[in-house]
N, C-alpha and C. Protein backbone atom coordinates (compact mmCIF):
# COMPACT_ATOMS: atom_id res chain seq x y z
N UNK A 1 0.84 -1.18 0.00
CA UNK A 1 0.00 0.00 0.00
C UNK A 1 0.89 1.24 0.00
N UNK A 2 0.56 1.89 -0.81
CA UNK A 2 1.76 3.59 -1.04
C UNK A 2 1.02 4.17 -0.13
N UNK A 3 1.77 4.99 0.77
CA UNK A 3 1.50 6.07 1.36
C UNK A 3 1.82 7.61 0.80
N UNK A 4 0.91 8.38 0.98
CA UNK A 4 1.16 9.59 0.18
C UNK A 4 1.32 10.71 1.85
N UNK A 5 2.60 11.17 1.18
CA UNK A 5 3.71 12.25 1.77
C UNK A 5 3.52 13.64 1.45
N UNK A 6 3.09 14.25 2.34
CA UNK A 6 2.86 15.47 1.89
C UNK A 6 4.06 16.56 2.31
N UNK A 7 4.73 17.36 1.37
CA UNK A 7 5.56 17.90 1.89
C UNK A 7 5.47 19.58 1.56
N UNK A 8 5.74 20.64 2.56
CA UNK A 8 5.94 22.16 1.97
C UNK A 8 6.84 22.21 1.10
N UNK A 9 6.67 23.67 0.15
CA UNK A 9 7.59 23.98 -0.59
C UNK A 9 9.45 23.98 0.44
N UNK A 10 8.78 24.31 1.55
CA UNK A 10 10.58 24.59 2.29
C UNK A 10 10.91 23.73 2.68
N UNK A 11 10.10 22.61 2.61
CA UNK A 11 10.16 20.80 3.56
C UNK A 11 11.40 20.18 2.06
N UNK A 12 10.47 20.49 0.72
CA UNK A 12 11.01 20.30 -0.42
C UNK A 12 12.52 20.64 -0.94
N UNK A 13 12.54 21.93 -0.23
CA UNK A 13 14.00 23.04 -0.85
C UNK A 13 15.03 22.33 0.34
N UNK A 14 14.51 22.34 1.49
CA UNK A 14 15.48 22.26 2.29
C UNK A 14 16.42 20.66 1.77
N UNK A 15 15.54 19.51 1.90
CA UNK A 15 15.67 18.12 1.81
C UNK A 15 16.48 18.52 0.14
N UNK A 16 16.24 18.94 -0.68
CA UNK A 16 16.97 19.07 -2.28
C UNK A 16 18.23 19.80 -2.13
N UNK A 17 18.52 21.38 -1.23
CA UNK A 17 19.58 21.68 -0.83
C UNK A 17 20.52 20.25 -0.26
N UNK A 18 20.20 19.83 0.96
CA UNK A 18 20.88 19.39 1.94
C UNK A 18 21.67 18.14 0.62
N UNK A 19 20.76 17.69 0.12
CA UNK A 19 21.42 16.43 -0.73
C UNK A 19 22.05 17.15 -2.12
N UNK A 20 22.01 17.92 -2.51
CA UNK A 20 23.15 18.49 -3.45
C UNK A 20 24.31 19.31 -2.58
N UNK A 21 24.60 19.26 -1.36
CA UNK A 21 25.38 19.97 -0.48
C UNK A 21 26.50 18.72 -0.24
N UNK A 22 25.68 17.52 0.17
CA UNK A 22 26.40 16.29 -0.35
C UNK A 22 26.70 15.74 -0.89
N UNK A 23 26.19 15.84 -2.07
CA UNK A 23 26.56 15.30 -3.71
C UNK A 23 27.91 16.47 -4.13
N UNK A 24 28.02 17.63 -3.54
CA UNK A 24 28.93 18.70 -3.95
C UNK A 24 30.08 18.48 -3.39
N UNK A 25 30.02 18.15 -1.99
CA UNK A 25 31.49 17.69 -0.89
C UNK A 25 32.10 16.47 -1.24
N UNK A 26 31.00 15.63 -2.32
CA UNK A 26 32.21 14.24 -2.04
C UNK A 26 32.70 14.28 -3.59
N UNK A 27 34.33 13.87 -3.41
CA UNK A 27 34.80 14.01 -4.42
C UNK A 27 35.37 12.81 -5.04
N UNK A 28 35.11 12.22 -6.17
CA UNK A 28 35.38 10.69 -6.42
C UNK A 28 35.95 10.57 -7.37
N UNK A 29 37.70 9.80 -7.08
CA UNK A 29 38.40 9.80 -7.63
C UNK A 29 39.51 8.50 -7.72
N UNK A 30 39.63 8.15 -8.63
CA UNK A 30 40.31 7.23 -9.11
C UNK A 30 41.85 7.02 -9.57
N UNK A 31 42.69 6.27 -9.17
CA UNK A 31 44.30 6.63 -8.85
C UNK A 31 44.80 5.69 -10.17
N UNK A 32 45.26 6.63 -10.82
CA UNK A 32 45.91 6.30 -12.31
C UNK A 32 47.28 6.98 -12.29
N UNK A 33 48.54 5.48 -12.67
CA UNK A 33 49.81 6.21 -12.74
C UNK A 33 50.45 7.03 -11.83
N UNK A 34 49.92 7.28 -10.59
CA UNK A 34 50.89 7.56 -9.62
C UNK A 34 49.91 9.29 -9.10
N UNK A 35 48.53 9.27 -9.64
CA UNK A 35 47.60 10.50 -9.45
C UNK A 35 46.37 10.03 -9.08
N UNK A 36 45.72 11.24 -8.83
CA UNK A 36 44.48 10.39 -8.06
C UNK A 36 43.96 11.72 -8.93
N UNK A 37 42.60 11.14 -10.27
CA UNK A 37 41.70 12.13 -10.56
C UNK A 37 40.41 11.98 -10.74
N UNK A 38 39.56 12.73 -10.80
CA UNK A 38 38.38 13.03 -10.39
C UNK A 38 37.59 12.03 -11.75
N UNK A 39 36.44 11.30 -11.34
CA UNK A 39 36.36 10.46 -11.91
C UNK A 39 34.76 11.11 -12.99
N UNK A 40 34.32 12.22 -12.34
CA UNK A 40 33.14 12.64 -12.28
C UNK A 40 33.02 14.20 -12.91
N UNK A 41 31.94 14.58 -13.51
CA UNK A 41 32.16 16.92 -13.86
C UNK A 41 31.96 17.21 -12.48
N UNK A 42 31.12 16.66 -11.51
CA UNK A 42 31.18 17.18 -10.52
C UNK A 42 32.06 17.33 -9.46
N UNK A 43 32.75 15.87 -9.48
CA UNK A 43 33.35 16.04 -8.82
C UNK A 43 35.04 16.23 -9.63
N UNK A 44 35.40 16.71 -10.61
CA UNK A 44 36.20 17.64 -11.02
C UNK A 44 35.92 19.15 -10.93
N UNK A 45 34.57 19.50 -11.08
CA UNK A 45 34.24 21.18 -10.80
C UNK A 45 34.27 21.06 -9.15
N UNK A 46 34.34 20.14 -8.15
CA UNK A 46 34.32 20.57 -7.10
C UNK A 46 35.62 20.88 -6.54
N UNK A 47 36.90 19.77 -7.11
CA UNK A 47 38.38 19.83 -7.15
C UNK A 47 38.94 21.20 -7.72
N UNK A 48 38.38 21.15 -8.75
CA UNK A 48 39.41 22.59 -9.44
C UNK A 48 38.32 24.11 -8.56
N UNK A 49 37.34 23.93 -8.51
CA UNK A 49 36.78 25.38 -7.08
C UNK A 49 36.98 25.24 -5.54
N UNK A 50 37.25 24.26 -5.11
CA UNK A 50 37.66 23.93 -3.81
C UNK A 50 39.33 24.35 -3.62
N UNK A 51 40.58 23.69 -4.60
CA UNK A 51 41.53 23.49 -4.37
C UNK A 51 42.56 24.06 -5.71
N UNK A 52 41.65 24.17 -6.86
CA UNK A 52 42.91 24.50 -8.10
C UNK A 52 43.48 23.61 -8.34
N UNK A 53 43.11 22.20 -8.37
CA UNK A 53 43.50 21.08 -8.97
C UNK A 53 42.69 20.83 -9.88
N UNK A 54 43.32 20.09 -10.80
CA UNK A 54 42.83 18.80 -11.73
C UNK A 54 43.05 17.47 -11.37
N UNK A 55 44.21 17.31 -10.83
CA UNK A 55 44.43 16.24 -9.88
C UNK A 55 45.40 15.82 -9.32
N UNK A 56 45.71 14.90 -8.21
CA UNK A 56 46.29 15.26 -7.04
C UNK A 56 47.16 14.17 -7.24
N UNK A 57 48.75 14.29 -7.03
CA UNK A 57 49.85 13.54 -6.73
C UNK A 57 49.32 12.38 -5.61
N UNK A 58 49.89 11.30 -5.58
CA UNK A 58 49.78 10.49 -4.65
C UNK A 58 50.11 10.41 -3.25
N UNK A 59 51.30 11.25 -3.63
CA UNK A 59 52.50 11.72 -2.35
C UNK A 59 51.38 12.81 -1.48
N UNK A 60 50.70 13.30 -2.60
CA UNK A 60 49.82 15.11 -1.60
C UNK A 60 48.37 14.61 -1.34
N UNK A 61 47.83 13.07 -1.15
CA UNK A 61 46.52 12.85 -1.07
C UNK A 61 45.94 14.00 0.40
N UNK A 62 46.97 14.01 1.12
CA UNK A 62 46.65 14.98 2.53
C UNK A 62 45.91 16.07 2.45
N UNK A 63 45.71 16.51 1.11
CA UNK A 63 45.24 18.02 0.96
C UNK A 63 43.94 17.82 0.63
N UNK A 64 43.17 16.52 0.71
CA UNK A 64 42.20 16.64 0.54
C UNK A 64 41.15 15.42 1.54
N UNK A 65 42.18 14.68 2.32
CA UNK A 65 42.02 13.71 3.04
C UNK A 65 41.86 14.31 4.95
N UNK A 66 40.56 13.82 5.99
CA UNK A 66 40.55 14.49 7.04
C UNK A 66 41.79 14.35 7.60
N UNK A 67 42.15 15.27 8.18
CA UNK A 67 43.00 15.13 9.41
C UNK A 67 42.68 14.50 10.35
N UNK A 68 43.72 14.32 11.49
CA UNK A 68 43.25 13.50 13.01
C UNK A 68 44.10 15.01 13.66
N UNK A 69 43.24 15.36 14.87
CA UNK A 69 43.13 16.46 15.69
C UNK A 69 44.39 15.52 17.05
């Protein structure tokens, strides 16, 4: 049996923000030849506006990997 969901326009925006906010932060990338590059437009437009890469040495994964505090 479907249940029908009723949602506001801001119930709508908010839930569509929040998941392109996460689709924007993760960056997926694939390690070819000794580089790690972006496998995705998005997640190459998020690399080259985040950082000014195209893609990242193996040796420098740090610059985009969390730290430990």
């Amino acid at each position: 049996m479907k249940k029908l969901i009723r949602l506001t326009e801001s119930d709508l925006h908010r839930i569509i923000k929040r998941t392109l906010n996460e689709a924007l932060s993760t960056i997926q990338l694939q390690f070819i030849n000794g580089y790690f590059y972006p496998t995705d437009a998005i997640s190459s437009e998020t690399l080259e506006n985040e950082l000014g890469l195209g893609r990242i040495p193996e040796n420098r994964l740090d610059v985009i990997s969390p730290t430990v505090c």
